[in-house]
Protein backbone atom coordinates (compact mmCIF):
# COMPACT_ATOMS: atom_id res chain seq x y z
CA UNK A 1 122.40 95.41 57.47
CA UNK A 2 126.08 94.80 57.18
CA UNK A 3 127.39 92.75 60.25
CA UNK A 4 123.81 91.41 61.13
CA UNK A 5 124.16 87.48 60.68
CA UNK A 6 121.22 86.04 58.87
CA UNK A 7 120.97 83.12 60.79
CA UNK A 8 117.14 82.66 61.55
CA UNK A 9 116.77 82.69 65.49
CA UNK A 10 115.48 79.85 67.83
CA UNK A 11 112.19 81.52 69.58
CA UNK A 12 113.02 81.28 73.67
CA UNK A 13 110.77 82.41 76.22
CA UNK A 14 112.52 84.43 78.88
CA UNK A 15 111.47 83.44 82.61
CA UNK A 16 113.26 84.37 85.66
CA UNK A 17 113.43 80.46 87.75
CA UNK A 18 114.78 79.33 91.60
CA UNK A 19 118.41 79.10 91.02
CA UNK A 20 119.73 77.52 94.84
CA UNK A 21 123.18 77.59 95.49
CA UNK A 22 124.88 75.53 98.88
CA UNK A 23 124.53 77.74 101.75
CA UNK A 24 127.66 77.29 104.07
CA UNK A 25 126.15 79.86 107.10
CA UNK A 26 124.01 82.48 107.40
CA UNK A 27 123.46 85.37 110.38
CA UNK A 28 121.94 87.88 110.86
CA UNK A 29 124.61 91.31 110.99
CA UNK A 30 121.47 94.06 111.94
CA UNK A 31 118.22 93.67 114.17
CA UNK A 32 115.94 96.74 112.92
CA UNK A 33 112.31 97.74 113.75
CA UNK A 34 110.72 96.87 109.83
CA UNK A 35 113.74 94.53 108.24
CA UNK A 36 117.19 92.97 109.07
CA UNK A 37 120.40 92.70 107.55
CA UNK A 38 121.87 89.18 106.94
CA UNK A 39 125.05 87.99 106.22
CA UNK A 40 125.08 84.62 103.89
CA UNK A 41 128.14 82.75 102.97
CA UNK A 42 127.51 80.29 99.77
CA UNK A 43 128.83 78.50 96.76
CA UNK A 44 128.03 79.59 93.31
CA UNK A 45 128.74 75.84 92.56
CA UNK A 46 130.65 72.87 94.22
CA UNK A 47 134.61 73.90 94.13
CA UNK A 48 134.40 77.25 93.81
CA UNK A 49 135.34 79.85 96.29
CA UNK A 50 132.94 80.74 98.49
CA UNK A 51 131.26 84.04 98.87
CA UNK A 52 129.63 86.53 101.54
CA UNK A 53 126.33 88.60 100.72
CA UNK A 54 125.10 91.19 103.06
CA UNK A 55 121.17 91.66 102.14
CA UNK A 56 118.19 93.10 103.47
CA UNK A 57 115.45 90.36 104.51
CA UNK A 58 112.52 91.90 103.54
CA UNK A 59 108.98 90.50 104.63
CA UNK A 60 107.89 91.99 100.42
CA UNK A 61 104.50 94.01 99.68
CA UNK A 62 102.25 94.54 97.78
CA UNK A 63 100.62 97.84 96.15
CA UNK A 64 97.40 98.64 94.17
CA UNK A 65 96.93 100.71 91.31
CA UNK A 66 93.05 101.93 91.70
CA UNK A 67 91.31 102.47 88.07
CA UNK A 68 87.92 104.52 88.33
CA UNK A 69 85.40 103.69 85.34
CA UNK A 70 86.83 106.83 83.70
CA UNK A 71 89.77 104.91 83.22
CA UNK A 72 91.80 107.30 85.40
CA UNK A 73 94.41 105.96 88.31
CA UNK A 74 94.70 107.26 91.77
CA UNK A 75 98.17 108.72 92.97
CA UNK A 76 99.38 109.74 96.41
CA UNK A 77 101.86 112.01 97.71
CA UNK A 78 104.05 111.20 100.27
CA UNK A 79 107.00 112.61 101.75
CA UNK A 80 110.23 109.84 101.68
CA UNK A 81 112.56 110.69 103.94
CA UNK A 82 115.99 108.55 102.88
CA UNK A 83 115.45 110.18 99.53
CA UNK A 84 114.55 113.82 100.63
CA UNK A 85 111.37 114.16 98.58
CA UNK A 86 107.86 114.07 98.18
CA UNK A 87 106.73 111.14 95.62
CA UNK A 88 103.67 110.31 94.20
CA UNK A 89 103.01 107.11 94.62
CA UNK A 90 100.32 104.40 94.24
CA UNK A 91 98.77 102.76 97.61
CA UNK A 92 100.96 99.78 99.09
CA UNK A 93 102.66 98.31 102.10
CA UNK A 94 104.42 96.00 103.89
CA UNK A 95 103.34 92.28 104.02
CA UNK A 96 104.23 92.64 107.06
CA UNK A 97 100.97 90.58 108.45
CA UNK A 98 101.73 86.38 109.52
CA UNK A 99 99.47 84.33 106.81
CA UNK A 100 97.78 87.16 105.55
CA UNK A 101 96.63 86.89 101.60
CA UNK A 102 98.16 88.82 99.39
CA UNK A 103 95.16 90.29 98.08
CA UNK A 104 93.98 90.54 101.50
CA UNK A 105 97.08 92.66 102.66
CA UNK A 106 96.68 94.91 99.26
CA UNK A 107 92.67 95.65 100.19
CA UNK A 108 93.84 96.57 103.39
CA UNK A 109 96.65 98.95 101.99
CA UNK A 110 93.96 100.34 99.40
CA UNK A 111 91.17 101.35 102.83
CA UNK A 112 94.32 102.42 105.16
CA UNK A 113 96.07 104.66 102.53
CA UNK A 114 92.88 105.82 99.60
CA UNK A 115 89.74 105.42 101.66
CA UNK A 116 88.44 102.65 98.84
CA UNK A 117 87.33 99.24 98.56
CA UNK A 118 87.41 97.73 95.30
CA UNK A 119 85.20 94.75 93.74
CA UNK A 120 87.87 93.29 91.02
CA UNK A 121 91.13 92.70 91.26
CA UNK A 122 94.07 91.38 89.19
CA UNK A 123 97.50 91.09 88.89
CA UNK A 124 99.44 93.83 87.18
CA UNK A 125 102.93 92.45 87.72
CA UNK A 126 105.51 91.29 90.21
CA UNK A 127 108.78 92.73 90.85
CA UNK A 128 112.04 92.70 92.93
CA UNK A 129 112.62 96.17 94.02
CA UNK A 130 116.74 96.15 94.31
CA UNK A 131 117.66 92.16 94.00
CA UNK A 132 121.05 93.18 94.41
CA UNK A 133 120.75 93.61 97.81
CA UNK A 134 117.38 93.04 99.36
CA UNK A 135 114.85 90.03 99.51
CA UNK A 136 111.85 92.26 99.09
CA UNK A 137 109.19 91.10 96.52
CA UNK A 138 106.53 93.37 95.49
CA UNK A 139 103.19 92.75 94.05
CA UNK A 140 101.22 94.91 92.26
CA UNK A 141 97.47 94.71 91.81
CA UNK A 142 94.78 96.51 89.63
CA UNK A 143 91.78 97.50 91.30
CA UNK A 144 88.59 98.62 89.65
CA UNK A 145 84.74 98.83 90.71
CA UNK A 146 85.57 101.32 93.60
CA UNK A 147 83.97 102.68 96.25
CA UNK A 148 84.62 104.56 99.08
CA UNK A 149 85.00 103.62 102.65
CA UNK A 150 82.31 104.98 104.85
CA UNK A 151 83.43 107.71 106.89
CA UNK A 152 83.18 105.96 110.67
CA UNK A 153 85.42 103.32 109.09
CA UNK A 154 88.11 105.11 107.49
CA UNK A 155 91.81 104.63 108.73
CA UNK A 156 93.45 107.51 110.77
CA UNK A 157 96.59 108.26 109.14
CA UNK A 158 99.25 109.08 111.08
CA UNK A 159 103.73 110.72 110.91
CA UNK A 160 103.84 110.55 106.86
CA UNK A 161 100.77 109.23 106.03
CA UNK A 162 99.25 111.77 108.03
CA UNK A 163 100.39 114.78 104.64
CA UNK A 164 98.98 111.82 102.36
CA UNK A 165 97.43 114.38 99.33
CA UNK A 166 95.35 111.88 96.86
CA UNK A 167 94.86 112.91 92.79
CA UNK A 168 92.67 111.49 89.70
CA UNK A 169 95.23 111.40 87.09
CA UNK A 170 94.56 109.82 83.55
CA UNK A 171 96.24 106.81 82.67
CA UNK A 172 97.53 108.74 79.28
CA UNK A 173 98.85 111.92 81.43
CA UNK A 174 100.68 109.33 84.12
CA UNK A 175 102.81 107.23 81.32
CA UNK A 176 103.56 111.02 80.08
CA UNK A 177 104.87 111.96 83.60
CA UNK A 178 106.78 108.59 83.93
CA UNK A 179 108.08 109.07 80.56
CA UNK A 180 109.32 112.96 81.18
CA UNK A 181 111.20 111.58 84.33
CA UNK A 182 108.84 113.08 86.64
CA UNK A 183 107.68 110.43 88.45
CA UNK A 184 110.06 107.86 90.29
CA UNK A 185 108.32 105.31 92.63
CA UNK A 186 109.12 102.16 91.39
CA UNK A 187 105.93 100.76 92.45
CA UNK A 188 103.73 103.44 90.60
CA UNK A 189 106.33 103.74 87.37
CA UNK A 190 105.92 100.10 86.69
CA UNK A 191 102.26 99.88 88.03
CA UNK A 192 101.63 102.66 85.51
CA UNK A 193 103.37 101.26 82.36
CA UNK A 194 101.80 97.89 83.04
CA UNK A 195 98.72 99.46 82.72
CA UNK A 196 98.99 101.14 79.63
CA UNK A 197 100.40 98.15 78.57
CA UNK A 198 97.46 95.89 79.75
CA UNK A 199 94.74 98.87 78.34
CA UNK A 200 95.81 97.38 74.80
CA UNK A 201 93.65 94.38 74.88
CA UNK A 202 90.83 95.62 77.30
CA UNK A 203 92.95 94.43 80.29
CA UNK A 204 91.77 90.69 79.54
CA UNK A 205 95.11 88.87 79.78
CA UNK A 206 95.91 90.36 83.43
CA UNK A 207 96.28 87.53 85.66
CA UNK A 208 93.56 87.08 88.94
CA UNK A 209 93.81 88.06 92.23
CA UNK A 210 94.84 85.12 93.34
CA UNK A 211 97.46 84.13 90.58
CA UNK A 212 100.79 81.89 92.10
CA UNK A 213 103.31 84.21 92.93
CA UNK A 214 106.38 81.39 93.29
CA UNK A 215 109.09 84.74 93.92
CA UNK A 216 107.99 85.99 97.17
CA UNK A 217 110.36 84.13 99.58
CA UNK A 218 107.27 83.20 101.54
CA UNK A 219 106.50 80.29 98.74
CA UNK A 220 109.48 79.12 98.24
């Protein structure tokens, strides 16, 4: 095509890497009941002016998509209230737990908020849900061989969690919804594409349970 160059390209893998910069101060601007607010003044690189960040620092989470032997995912709708509407989402929370695993955190998410347990578990994909102004990391897990938590044991669900509606959907039918605009949890719209991605190949390149996860500010 006219004003394509020819020139053959050099192959590069893309990967996000730690990038510190000198911190000159940092404090904290907002005390809140789930996060703060921070105030960090830094240097992009010795000699240049420095600069102030406001930013949420988040504790991250983690969510599950859960994958029944029919292949179909489990959504949940929940009522958000900074954004006025009801969302269907997948299962997840706050790692909001000192030294809890990961995984551990998600299974507990998965019993609380679906009333399952599941037997295998891998890593969909990790994400920064707004880098541009919080900390928070998010994890997001597949989670197959279900079953369901006996009744004496279940979680009681309480304010938002308490309208918590639960629905089979087929993989297919969700990527349709994301696609049409319909859905818009980040968690679920890119727990859901990774998915259909990942169904390509049988789901045998996902990552395990208990896979590194260098981003989450907790390993770093």
């Amino acid at each position: 095509m006219p004003g394509i160059s020819e020139t053959p390209r050099t192959s590069r893998q893309v990967s996000d890497m730690p990038s510190p910069r000198r911190l000159l101060s940092t404090s904290k601007v907002y005390e809140g009941r789930i996060w703060d607010v921070v105030s960090d003044s830094f240097q992009l690189s010795d000699g240049t002016d420095t600069l102030v960040r406001d930013y949420i620092d988040h504790p991250g989470a983690v969510a599950v998509l859960p994958m029944n032997v029919d292949g179909e995912i489990l959504l949940l709708k929940q009522y958000r209230h900074p954004v006025g509407m009801d969302l269907w989402e997948i299962p997840a929370g706050l790692l909001d737990v000192e030294g809890e695993d990961f995984v551990v955190g998600a299974a507990r998410e998965l019993a609380e908020e679906a009333d399952l347990v599941a037997a295998t578990w891998n890593v969909l994909v990790d994400f920064f849900n707004s880098p541009g102004s919080s900390s928070e990391a998010v994890r997001i897990y597949l989670a197959r061989g279900l079953s369901e938590v006996a009744l004496a044991d279940r979680h009681v669900r309480t304010d938002e969690e308490a309208e918590i509606e639960l629905h089979w959907v087929p993989l297919d039918e969700a990527v349709k919804a994301v696609m049409e605009g319909r859905l818009h949890n980040p968690s679920a719209v890119l727990g859901i594409l990774a998915a259909a991605a990942a169904k390509a190949d049988g789901f045998t390149n996902l990552r395990p349970a208990n896979a590194p996860w260098p981003a989450h500010p907790s390993q770093r």
